[in-house]
C-alpha atoms as a PDB file:
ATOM      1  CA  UNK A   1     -33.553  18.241 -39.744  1.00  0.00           C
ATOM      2  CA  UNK A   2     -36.578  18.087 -41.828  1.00  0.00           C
ATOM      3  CA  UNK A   3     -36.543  19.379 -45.895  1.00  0.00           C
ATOM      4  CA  UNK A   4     -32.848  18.615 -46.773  1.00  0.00           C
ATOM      5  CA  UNK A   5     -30.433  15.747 -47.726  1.00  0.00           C
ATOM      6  CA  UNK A   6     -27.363  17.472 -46.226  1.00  0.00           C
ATOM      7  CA  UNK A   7     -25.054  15.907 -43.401  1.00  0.00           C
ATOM      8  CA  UNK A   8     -24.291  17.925 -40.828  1.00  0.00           C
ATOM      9  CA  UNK A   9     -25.894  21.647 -40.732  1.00  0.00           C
ATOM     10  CA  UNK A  10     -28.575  21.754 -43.185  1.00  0.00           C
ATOM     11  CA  UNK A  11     -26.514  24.744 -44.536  1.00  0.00           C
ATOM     12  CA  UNK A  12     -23.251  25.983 -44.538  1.00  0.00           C
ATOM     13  CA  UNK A  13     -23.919  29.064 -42.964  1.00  0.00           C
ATOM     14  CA  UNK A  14     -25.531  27.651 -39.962  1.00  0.00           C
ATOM     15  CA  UNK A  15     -22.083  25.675 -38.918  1.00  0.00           C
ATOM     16  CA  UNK A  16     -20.762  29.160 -36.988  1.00  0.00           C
ATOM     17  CA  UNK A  17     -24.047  30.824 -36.696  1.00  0.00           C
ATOM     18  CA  UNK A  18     -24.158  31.197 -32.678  1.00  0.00           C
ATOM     19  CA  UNK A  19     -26.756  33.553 -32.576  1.00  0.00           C
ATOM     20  CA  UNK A  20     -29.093  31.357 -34.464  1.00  0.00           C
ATOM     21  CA  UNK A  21     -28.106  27.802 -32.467  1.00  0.00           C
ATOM     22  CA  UNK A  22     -28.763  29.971 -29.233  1.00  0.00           C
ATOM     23  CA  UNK A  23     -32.304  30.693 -30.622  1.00  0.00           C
ATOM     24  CA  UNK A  24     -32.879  27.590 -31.066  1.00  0.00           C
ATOM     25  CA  UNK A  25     -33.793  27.450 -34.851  1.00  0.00           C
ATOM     26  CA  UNK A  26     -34.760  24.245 -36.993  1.00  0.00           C
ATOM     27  CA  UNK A  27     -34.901  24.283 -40.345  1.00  0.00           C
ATOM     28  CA  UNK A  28     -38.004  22.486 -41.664  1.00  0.00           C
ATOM     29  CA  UNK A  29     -37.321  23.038 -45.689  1.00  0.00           C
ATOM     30  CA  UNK A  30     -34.887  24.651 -47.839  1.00  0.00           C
ATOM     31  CA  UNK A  31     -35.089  25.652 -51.932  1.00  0.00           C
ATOM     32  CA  UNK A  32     -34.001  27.698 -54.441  1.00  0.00           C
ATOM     33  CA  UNK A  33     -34.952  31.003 -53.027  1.00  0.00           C
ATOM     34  CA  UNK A  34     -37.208  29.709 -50.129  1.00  0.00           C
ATOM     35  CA  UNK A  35     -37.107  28.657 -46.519  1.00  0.00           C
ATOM     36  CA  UNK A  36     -39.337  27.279 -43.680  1.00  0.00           C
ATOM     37  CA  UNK A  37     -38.116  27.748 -39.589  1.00  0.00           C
ATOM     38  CA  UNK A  38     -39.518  26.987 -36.649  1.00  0.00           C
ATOM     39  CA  UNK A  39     -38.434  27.861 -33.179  1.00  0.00           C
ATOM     40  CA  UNK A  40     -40.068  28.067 -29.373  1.00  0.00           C
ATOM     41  CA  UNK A  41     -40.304  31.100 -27.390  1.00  0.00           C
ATOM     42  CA  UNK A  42     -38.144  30.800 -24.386  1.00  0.00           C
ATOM     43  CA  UNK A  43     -38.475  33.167 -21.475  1.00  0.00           C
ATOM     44  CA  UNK A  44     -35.244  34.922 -21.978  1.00  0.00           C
ATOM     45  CA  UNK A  45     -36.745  36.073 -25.248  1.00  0.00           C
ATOM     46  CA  UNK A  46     -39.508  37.756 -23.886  1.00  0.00           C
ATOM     47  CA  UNK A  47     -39.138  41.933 -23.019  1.00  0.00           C
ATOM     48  CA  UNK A  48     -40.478  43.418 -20.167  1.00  0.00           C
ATOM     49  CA  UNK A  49     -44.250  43.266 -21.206  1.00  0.00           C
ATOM     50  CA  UNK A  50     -44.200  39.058 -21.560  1.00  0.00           C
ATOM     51  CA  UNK A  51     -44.102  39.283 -24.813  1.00  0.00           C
ATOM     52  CA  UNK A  52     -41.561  38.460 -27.500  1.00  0.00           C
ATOM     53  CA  UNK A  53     -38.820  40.614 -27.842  1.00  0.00           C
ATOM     54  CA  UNK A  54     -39.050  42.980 -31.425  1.00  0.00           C
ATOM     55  CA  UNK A  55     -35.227  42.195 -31.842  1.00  0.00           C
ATOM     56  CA  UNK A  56     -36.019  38.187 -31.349  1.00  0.00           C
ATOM     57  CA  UNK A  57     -38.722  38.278 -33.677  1.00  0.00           C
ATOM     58  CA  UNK A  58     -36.511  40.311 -36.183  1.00  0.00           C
ATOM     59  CA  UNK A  59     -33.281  37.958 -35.875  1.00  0.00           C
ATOM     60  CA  UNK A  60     -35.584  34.660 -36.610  1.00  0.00           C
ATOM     61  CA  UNK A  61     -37.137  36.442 -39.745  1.00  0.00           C
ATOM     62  CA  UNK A  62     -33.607  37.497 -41.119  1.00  0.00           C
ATOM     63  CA  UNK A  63     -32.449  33.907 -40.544  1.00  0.00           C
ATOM     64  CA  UNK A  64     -35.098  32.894 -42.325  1.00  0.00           C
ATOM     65  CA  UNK A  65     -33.966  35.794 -45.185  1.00  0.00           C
ATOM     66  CA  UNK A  66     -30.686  34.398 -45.006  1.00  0.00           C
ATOM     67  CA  UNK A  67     -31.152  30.916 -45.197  1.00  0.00           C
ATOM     68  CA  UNK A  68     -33.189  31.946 -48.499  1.00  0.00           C
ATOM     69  CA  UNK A  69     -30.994  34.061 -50.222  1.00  0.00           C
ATOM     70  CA  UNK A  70     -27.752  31.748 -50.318  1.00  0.00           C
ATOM     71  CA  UNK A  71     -28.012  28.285 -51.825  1.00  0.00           C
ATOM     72  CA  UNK A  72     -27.107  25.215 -49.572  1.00  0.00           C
ATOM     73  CA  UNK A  73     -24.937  23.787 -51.661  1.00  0.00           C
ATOM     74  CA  UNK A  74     -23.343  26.960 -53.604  1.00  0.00           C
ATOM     75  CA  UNK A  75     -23.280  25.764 -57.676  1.00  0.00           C
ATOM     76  CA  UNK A  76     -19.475  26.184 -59.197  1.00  0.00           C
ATOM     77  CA  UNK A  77     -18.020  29.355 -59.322  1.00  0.00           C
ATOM     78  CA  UNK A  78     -20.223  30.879 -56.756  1.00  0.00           C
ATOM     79  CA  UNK A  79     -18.432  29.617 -53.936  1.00  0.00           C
ATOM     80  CA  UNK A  80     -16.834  32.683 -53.102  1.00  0.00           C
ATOM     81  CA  UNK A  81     -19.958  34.920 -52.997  1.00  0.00           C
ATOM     82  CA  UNK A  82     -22.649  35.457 -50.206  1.00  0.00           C
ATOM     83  CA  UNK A  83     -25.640  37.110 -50.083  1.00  0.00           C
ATOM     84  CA  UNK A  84     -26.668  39.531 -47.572  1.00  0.00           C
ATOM     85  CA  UNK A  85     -29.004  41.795 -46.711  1.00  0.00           C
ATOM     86  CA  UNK A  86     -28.815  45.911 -47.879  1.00  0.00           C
ATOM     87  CA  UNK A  87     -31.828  46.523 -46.442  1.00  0.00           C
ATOM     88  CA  UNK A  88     -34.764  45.421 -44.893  1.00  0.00           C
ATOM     89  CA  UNK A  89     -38.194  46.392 -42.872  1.00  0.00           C
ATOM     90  CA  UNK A  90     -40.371  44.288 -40.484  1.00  0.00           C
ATOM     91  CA  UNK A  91     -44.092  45.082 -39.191  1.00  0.00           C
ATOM     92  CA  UNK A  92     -45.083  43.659 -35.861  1.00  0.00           C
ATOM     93  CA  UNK A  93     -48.717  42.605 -36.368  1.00  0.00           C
ATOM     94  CA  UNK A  94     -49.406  40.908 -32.945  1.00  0.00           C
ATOM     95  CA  UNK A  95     -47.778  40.074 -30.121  1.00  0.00           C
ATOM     96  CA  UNK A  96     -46.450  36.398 -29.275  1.00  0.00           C
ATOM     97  CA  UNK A  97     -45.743  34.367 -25.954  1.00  0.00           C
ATOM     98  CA  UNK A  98     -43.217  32.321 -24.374  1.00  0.00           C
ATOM     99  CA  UNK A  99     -44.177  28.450 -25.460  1.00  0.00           C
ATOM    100  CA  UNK A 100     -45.629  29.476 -28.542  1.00  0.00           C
ATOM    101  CA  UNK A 101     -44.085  27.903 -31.753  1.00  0.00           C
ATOM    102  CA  UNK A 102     -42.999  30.358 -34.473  1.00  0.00           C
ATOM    103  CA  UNK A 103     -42.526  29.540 -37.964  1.00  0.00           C
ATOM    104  CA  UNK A 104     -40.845  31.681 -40.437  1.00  0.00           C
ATOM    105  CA  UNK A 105     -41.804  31.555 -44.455  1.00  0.00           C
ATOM    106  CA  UNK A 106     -39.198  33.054 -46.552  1.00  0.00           C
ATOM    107  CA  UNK A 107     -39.629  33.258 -50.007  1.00  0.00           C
ATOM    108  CA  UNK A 108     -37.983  35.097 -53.208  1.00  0.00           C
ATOM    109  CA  UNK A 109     -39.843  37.644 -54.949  1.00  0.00           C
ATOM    110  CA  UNK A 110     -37.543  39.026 -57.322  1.00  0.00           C
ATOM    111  CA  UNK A 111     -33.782  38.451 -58.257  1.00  0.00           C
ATOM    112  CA  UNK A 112     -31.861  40.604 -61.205  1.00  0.00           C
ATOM    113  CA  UNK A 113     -28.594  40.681 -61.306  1.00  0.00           C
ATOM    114  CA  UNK A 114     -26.659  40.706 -57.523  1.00  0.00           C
ATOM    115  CA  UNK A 115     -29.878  42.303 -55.995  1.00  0.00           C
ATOM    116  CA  UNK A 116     -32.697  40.646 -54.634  1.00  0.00           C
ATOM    117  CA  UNK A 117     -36.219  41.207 -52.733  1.00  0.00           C
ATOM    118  CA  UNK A 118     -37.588  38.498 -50.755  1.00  0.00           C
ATOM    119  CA  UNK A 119     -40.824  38.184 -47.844  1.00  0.00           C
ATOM    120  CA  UNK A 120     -40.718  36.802 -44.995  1.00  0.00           C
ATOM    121  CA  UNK A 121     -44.200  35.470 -42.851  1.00  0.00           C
ATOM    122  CA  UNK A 122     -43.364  35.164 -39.345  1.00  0.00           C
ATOM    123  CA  UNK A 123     -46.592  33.198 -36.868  1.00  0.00           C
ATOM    124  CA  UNK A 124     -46.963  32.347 -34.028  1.00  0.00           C
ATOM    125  CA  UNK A 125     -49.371  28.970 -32.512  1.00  0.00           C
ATOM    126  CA  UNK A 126     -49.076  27.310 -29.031  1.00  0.00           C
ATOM    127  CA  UNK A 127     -46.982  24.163 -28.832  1.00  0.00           C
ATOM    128  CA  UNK A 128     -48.426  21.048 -29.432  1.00  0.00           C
ATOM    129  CA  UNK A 129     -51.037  22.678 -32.003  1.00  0.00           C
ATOM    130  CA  UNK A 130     -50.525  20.458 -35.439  1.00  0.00           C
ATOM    131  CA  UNK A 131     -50.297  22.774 -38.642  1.00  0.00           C
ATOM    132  CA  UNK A 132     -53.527  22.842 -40.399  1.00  0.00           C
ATOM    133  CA  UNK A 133     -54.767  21.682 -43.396  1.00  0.00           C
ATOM    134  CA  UNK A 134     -54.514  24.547 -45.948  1.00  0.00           C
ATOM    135  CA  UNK A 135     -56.152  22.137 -48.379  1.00  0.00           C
ATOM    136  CA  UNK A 136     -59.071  22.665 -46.138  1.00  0.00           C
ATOM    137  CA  UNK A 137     -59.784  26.193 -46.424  1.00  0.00           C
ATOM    138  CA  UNK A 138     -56.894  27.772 -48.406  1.00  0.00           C
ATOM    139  CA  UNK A 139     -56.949  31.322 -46.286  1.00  0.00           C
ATOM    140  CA  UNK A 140     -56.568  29.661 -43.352  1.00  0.00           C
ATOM    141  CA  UNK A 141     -53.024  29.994 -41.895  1.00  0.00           C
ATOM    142  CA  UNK A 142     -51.086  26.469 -42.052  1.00  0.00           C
ATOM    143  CA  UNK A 143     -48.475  27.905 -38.827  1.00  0.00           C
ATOM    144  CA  UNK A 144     -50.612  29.651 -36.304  1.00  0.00           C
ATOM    145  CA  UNK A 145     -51.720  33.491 -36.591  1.00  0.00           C
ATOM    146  CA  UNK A 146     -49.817  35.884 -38.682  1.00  0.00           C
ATOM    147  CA  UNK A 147     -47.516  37.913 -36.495  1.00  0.00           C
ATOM    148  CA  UNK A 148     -45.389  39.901 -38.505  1.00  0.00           C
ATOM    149  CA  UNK A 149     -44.017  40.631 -41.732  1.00  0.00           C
ATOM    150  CA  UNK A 150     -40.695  41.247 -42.854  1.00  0.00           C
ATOM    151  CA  UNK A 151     -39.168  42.386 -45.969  1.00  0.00           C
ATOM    152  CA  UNK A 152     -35.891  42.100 -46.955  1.00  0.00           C
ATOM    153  CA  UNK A 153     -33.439  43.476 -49.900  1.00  0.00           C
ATOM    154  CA  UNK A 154     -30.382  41.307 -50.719  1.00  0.00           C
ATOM    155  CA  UNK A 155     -27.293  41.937 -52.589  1.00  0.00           C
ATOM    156  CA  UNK A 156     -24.532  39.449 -53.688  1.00  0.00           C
ATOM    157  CA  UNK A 157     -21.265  40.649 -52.451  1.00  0.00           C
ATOM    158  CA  UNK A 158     -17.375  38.865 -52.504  1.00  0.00           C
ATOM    159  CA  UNK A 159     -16.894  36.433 -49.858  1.00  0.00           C
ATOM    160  CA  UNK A 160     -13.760  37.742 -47.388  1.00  0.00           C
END
């Protein structure tokens, strides 16, 4: 996958993360306190109105949150911490359909301590459409239209 040097899962907690291979996720880049995934809108994710389902749209923003918050490659000594979330909200801009490509921005806004506060840009663009040049006119979105944004609260807790 695109964005990391890692063999295997391009993070340690996608190796058991079921939820997230069933979705279909790739990660396209991974930081210090950011991430970038993309996945396509499959007719099983859709509710009864053809749209996508709230709960899919929330589950590929807190992947996104999670992916984020806990470092690929965890430095020495915090190998037996993770990061998860305490709280978070979403708000469902506009709607998205089955084929359509969604992307998923997360990035860190604030860390003190074991708390932290981090958004997450969820959009939506048919398949096939290339992501534009930003460089081009900087307010134009590089994924597709803006369809919802989440924000999430993290803490650091012992890993069991």
């Amino acid at each position: 996958m695109a964005g990391t040097t890692l063999s295997g899962p391009p993070h340690q907690i996608l190796e058991n993360d079921y939820a997230s291979e069933w979705m279909g996720i790739d990660v396209i880049a991974l930081s210090d306190g950011h991430a970038t995934i993309r996945m396509t809108l499959r007719q099983e994710m859709l509710n009864g109105f053809g749209m996508a389902h709230g709960g899919m749209i929330f589950a590929f923003g807190d992947t996104a949150f999670a992916l984020a918050c806990n470092p690929a490659v965890p430095a020495p000594g915090e190998e037996n911490s993770i990061t998860v979330a305490s709280g978070v909200d979403i708000n469902f801009l506009k709607p998205a359909f089955r084929g359509q490509v969604l992307t998923a921005v997360a990035d860190r806004r604030s860390s003190a301590g074991r708390s932290g506060l981090y958004d997450i840009q969820i959009f939506a663009a048919d398949a096939g459409t290339p992501p534009s040049d930003s460089s081009a006119d900087p307010s134009a979105p590089q994924y597709g239209q803006l369809i919802a944004e989440f924000r999430g609260r993290s803490r650091t807790i012992p890993k069991k």
